[in-house]
N, C-alpha and C. Protein backbone atom coordinates (compact mmCIF):
# COMPACT_ATOMS: atom_id res chain seq x y z
N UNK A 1 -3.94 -13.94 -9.01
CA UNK A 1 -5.17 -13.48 -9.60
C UNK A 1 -4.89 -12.40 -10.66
N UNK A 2 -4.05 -11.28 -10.14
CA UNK A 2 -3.51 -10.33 -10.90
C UNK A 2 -3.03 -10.93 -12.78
N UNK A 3 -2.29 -11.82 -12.78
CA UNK A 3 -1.40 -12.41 -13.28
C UNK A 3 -2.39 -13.38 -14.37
N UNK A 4 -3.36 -13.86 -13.90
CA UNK A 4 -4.69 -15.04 -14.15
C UNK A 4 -5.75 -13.79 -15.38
N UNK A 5 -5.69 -12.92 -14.75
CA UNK A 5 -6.33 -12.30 -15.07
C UNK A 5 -5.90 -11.17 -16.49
N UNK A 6 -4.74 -11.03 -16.16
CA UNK A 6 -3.68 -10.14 -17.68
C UNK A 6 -4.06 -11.56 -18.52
N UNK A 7 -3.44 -12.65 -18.56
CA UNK A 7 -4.27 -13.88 -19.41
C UNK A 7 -5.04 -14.09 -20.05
N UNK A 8 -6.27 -13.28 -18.54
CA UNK A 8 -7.47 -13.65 -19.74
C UNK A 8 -8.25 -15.28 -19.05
N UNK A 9 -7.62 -15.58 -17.96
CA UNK A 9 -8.22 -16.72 -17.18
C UNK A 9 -9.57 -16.33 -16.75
N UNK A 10 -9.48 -14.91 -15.79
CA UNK A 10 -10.59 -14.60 -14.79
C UNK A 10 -10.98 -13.22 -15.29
N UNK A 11 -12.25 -13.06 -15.12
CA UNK A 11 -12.29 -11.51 -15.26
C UNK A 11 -12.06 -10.77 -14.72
N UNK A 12 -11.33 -9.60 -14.64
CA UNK A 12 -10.98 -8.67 -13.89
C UNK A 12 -12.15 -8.22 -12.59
N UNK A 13 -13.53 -8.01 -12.92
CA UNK A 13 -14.91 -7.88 -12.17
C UNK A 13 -14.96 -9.13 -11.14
N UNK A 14 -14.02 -10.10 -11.13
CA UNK A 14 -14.58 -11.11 -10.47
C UNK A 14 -13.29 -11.58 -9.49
N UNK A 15 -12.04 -11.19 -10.18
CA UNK A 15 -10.63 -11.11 -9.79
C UNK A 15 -10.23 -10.77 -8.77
N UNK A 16 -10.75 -9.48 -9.03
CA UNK A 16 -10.32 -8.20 -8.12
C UNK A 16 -11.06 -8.55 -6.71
N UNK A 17 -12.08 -8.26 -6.76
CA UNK A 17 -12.92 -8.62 -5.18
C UNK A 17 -12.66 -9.89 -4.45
N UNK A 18 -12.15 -10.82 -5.40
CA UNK A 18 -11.84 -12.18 -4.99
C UNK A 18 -10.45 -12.57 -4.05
N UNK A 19 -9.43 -11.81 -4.91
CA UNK A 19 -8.36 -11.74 -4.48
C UNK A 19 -8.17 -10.98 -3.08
N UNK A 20 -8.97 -9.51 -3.17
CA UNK A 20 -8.65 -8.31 -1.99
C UNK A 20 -9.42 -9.38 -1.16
N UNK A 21 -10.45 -10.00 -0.97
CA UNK A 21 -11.11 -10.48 0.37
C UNK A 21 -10.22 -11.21 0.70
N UNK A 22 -9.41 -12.36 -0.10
CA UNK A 22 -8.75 -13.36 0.45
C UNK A 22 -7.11 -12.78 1.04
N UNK A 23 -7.17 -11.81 0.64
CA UNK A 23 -5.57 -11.11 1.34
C UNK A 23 -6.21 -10.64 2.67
N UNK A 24 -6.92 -10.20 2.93
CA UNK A 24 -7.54 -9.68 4.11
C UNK A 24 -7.85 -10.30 5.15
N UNK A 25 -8.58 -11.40 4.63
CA UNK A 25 -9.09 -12.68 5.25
C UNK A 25 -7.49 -13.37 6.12
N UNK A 26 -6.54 -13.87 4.95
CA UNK A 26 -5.35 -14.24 5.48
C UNK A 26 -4.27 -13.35 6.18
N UNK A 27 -4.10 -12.34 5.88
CA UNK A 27 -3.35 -11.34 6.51
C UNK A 27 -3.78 -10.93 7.78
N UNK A 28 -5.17 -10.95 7.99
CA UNK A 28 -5.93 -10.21 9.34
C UNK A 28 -6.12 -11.68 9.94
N UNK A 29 -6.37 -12.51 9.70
CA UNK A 29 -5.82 -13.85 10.14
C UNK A 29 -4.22 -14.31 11.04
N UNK A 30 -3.47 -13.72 10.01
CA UNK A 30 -2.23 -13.89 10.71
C UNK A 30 -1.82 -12.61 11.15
N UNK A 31 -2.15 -11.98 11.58
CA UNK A 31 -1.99 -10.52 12.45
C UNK A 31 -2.75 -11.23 13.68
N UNK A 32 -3.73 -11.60 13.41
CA UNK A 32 -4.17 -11.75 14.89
C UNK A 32 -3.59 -13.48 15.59
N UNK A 33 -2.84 -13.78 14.71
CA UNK A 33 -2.51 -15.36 15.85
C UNK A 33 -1.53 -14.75 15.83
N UNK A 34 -0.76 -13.41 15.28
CA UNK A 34 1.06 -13.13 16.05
C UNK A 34 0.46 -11.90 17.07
N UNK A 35 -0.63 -11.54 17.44
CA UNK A 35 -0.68 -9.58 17.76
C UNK A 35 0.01 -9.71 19.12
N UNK A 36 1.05 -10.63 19.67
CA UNK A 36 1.50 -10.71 20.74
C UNK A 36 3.23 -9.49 20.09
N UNK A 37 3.35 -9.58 18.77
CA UNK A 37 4.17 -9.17 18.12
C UNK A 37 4.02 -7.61 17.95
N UNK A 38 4.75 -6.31 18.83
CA UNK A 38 4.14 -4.98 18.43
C UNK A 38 4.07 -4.81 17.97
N UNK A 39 5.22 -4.17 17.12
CA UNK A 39 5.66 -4.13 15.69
C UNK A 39 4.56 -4.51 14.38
N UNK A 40 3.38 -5.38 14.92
CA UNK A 40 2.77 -6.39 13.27
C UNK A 40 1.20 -5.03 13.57
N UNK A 41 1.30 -4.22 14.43
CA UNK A 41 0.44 -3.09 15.04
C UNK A 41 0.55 -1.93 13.76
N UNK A 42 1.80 -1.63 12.97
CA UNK A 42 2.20 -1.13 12.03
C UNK A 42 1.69 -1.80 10.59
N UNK A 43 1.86 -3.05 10.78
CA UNK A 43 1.24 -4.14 9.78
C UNK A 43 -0.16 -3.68 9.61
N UNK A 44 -1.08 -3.62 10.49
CA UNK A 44 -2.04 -3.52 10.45
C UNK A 44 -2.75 -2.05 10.15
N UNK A 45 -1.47 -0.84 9.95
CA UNK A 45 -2.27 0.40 9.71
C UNK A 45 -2.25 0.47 8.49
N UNK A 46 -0.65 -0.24 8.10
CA UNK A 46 -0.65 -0.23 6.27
C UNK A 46 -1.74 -0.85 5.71
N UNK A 47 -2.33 -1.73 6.00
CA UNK A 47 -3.37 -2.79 5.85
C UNK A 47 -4.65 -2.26 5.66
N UNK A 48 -4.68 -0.89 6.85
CA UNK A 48 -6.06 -0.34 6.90
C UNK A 48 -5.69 0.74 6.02
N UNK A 49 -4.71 1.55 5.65
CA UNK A 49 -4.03 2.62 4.77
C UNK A 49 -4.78 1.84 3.41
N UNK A 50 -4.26 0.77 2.67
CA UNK A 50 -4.37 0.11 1.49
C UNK A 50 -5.56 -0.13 1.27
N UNK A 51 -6.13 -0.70 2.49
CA UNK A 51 -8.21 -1.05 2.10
C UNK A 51 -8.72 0.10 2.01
N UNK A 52 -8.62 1.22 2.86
CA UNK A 52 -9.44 2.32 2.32
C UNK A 52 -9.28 3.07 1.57
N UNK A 53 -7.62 3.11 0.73
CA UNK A 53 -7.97 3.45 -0.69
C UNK A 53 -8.17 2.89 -1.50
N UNK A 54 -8.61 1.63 -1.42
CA UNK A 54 -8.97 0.44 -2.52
C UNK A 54 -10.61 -0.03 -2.84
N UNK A 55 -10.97 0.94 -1.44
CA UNK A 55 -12.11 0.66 -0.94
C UNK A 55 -12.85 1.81 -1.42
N UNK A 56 -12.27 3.32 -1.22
CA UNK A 56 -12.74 4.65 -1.59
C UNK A 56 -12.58 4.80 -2.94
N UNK A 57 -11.87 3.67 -4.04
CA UNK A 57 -11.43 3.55 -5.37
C UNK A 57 -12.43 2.72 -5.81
N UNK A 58 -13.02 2.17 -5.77
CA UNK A 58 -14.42 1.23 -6.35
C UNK A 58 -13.30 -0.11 -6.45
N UNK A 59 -12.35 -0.39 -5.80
CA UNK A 59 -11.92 -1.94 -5.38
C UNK A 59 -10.60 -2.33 -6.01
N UNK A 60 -9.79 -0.95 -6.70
CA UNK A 60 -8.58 -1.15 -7.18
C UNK A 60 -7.66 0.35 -6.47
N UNK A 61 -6.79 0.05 -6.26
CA UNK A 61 -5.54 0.72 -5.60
C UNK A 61 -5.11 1.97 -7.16
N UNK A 62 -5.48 3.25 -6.78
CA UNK A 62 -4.58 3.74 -7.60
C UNK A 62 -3.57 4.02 -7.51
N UNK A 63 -2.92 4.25 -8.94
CA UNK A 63 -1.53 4.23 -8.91
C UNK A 63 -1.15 5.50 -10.01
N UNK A 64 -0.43 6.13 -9.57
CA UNK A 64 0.38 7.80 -9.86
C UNK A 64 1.14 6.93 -11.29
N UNK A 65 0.78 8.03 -12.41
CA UNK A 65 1.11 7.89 -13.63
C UNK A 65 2.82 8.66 -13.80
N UNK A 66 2.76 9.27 -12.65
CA UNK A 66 3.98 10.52 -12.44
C UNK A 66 5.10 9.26 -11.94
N UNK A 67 4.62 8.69 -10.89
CA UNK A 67 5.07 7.58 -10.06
C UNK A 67 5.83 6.36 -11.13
N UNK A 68 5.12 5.90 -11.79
CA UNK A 68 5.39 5.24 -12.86
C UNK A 68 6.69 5.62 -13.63
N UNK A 69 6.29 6.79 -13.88
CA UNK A 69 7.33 7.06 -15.15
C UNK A 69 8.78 7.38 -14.23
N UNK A 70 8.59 7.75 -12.80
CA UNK A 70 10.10 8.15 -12.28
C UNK A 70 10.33 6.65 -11.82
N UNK A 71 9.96 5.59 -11.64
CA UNK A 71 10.15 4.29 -11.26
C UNK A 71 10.75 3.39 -12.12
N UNK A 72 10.88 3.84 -13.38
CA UNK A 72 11.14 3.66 -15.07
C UNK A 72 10.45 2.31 -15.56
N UNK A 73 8.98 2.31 -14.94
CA UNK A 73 8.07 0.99 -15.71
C UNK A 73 6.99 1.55 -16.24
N UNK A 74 7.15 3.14 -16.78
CA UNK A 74 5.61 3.94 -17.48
C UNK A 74 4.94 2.89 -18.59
N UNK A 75 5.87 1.87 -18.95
CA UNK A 75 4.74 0.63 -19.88
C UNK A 75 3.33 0.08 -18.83
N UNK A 76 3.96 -0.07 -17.80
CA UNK A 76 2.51 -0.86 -17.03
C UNK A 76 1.65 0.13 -16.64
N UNK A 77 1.49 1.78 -17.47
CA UNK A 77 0.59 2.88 -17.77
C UNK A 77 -0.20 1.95 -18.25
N UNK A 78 0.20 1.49 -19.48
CA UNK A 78 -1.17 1.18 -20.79
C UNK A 78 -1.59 -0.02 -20.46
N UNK A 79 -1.32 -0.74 -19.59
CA UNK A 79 -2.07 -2.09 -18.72
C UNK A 79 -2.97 -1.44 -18.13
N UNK A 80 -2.76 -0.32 -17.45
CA UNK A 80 -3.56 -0.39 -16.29
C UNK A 80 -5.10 0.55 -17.33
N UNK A 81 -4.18 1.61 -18.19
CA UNK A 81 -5.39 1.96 -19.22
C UNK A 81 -6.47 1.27 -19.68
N UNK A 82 -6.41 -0.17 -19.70
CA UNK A 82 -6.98 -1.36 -20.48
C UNK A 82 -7.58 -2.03 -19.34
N UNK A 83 -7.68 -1.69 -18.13
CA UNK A 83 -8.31 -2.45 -17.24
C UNK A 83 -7.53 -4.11 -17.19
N UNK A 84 -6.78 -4.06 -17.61
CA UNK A 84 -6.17 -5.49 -17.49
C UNK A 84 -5.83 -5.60 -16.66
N UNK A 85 -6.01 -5.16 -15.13
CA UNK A 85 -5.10 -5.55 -14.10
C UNK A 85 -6.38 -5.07 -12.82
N UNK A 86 -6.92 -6.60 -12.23
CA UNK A 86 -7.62 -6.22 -11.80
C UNK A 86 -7.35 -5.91 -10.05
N UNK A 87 -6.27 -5.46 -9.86
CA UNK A 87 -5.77 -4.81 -8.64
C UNK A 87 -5.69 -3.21 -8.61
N UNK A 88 -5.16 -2.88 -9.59
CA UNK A 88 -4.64 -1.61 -10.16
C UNK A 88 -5.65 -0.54 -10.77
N UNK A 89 -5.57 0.87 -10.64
CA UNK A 89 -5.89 1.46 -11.79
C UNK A 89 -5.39 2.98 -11.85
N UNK A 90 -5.51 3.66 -12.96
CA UNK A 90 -4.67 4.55 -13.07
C UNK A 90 -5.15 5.56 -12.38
N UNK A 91 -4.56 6.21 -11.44
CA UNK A 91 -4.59 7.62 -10.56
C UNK A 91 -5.44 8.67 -11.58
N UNK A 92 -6.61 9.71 -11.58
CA UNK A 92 -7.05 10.36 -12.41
C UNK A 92 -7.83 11.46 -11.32
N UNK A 93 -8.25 12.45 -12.11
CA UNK A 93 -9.09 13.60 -11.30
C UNK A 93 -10.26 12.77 -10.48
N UNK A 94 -11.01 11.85 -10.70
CA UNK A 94 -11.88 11.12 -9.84
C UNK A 94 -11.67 10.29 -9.38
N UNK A 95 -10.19 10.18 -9.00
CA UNK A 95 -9.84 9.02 -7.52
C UNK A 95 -10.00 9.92 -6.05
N UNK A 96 -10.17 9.35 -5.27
CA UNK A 96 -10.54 9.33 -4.52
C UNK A 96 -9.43 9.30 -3.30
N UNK A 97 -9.02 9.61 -2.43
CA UNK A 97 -7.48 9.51 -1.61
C UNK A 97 -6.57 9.61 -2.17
N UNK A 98 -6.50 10.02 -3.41
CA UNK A 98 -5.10 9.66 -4.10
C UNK A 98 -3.90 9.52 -3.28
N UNK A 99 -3.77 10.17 -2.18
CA UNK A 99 -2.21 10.47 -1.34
C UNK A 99 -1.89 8.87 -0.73
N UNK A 100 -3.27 8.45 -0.66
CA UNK A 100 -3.10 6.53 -0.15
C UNK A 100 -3.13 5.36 -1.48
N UNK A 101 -2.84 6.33 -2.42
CA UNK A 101 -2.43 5.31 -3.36
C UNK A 101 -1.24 4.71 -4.07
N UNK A 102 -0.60 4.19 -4.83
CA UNK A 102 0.40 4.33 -4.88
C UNK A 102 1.20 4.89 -5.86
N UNK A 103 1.79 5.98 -4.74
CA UNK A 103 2.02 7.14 -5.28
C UNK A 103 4.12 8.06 -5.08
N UNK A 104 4.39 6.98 -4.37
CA UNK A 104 6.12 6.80 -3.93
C UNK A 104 6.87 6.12 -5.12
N UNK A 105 7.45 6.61 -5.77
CA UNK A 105 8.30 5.73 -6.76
C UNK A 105 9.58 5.20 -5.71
N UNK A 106 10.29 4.61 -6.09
CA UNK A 106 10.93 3.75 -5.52
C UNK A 106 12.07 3.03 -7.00
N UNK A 107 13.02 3.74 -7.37
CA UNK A 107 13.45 3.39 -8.86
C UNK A 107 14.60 2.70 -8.79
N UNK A 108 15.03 2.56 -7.63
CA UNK A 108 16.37 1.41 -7.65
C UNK A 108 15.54 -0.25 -7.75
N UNK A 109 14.28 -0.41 -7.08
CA UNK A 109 13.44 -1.24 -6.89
C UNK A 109 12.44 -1.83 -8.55
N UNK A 110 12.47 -0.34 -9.20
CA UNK A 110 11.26 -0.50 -9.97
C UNK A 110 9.97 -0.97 -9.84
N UNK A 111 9.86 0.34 -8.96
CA UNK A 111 8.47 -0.73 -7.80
C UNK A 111 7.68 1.16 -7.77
N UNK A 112 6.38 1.22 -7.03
CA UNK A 112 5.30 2.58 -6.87
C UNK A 112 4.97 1.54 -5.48
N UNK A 113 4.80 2.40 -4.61
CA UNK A 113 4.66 2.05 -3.36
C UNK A 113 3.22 3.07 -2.81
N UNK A 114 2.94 2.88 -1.52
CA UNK A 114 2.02 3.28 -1.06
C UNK A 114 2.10 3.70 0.02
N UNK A 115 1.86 4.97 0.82
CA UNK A 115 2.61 4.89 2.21
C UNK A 115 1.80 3.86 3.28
N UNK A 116 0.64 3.05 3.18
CA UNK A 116 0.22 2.15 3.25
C UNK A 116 1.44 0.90 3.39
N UNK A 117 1.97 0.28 2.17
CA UNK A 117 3.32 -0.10 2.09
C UNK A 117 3.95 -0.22 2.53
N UNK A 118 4.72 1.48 3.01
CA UNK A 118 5.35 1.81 3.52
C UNK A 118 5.73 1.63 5.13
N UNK A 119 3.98 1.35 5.50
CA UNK A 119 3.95 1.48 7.27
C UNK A 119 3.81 -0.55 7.31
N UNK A 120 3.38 -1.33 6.14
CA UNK A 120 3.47 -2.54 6.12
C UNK A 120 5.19 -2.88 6.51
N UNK A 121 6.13 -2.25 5.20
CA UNK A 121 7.64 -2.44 5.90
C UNK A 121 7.78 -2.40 6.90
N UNK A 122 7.32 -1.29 7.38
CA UNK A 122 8.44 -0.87 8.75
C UNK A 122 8.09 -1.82 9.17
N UNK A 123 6.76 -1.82 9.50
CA UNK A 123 5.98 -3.21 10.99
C UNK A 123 6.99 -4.26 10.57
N UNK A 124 7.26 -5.05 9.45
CA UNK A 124 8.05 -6.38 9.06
C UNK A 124 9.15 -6.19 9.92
N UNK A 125 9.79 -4.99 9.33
CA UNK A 125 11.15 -4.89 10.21
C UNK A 125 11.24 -4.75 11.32
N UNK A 126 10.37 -4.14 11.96
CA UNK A 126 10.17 -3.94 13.34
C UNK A 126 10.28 -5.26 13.91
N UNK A 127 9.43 -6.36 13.28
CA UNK A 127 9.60 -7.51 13.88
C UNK A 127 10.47 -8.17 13.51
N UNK A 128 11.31 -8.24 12.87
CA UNK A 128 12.42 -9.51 12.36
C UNK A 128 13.33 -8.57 13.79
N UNK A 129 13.46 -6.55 14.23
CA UNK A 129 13.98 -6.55 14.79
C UNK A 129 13.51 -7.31 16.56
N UNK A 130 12.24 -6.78 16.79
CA UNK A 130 11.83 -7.75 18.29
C UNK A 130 12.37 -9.10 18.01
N UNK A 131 12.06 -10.10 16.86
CA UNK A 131 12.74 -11.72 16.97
C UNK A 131 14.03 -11.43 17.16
N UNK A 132 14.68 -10.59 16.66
CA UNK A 132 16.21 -10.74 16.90
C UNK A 132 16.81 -10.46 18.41
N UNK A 133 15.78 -9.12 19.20
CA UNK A 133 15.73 -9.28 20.53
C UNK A 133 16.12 -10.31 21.39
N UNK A 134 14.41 -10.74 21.10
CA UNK A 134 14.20 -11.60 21.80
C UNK A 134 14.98 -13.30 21.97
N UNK A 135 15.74 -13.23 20.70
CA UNK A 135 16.71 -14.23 20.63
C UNK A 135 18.07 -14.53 21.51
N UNK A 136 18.29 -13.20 21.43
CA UNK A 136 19.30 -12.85 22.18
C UNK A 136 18.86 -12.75 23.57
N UNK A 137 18.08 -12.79 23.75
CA UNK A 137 17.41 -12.74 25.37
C UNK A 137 17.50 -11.40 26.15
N UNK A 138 17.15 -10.60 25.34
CA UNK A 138 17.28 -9.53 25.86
C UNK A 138 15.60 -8.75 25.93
N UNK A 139 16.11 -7.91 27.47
CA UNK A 139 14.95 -7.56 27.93
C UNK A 139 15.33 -6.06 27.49
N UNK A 140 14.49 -5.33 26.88
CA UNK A 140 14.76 -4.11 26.98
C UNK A 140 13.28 -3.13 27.22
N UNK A 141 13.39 -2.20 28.01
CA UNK A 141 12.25 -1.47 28.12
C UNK A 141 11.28 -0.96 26.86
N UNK A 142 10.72 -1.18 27.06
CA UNK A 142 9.68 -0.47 25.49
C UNK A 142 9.98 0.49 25.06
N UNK A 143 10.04 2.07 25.77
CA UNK A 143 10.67 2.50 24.94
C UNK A 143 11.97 2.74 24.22
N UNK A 144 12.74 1.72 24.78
CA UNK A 144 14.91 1.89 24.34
C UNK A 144 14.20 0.89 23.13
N UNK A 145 13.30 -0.23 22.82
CA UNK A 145 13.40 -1.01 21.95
C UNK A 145 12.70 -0.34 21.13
N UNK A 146 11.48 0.71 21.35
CA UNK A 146 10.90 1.06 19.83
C UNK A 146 12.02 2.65 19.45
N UNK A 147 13.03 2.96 20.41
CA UNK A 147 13.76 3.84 19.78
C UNK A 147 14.50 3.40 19.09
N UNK A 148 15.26 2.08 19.36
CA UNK A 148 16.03 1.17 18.98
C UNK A 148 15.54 0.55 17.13
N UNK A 149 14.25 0.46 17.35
CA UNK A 149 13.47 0.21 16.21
C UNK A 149 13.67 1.36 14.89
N UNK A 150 12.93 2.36 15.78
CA UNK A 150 13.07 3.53 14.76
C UNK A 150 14.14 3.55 14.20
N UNK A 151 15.50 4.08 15.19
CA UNK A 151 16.72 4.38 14.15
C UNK A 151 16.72 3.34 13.35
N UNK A 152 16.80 2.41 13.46
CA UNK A 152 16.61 0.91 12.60
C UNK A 152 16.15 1.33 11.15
N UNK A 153 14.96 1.66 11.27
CA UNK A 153 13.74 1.78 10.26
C UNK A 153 14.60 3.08 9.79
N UNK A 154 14.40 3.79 10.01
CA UNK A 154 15.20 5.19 9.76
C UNK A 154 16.30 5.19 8.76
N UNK A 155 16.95 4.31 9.02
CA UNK A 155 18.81 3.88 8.79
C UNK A 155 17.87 3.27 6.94
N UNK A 156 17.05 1.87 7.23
CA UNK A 156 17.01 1.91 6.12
C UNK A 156 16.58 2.23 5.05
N UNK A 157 15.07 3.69 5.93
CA UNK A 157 14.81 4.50 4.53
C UNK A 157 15.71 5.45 4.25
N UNK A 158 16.57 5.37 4.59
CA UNK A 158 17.54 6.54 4.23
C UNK A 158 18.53 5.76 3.19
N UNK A 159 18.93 4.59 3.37
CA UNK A 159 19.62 3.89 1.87
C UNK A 159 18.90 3.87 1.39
N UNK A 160 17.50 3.08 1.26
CA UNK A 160 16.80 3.39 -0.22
C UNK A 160 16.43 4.80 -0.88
N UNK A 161 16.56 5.72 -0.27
CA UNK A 161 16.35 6.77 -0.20
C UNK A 161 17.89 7.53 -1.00
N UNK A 162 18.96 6.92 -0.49
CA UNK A 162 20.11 7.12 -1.08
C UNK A 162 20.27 6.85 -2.63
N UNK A 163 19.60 5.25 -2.59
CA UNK A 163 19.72 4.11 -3.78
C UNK A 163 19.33 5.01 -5.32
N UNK A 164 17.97 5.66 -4.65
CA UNK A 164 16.87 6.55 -6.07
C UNK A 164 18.28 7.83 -6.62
């Protein structure tokens, strides 16, 4: 939609609301046929992190102009200036949550993240780590596996964290 819409396919007014319902719709969809999965529990705060600043934003995610420029893509500034991007818009004195927007540069990636995002990763990893568990057939008490998790998670914000 994002993409449809820089084009010039869809209007941004019609884009935007179209797209966020249908991520929601499918994502909160498949959160609830895995919620046997803990870990997708994390999935679901980033989820609620991202809607309510998208939601407290009149229906676009802001995004840190500061963020941008240490991420080294400050060109997709003057997109978002132009309303061409009907997901996005630029972080300003009348946003609203700003701290839930995206506002983490991330410059080995060339990516602005969200700590929203952020709690979406972990949950992923969390679960590729429970499947890997559970593959192995291993029983482990809840809490040795979500400590087990953490350092996990831990270990790899600390390389990307290295990477910047």
């Amino acid at each position: 939609m994002a993409y449809g819409t820089y084009r010039g396919l869809f209007p941004p007014e019609v884009a935007g609301p179209l797209a966020k319902a249908l991520v929601l719709v499918l994502v909160g969809y498949g959160l609830y046929r895995n919620r046997h999965l803990k870990s997708l529990y994390l999935v679901l705060l980033g989820l609620f992190l991202n809607t309510l600043a998208i939601f407290a934003n009149g229906g676009h995610m802001p995004v840190s102009l500061a963020a941008l420029e240490r991420a080294g893509i400050a060109e997709f500034a003057s997109l978002l200036r132009t309303k061409g991007d009907a997901v996005h818009a630029l972080l300003d004195e009348n946003t609203r949550l700003p701290f839930l927007g995206d506002v983490i540069p991330l410059p080995p990636l060339r990516k602005v993240v969200s700590p929203g995002d952020l709690f979406i990763l972990l949950g992923l990893a969390g679960v590729v780590v429970e499947g890997a568990l559970k593959a192995a057939g291993l029983r482990l008490p809840l809490r040795q596996a979500a400590l087990r998790t953490l350092v996990y998670l831990t270990l790899v914000l600390g390389l990307l964290a290295l990477r910047s």
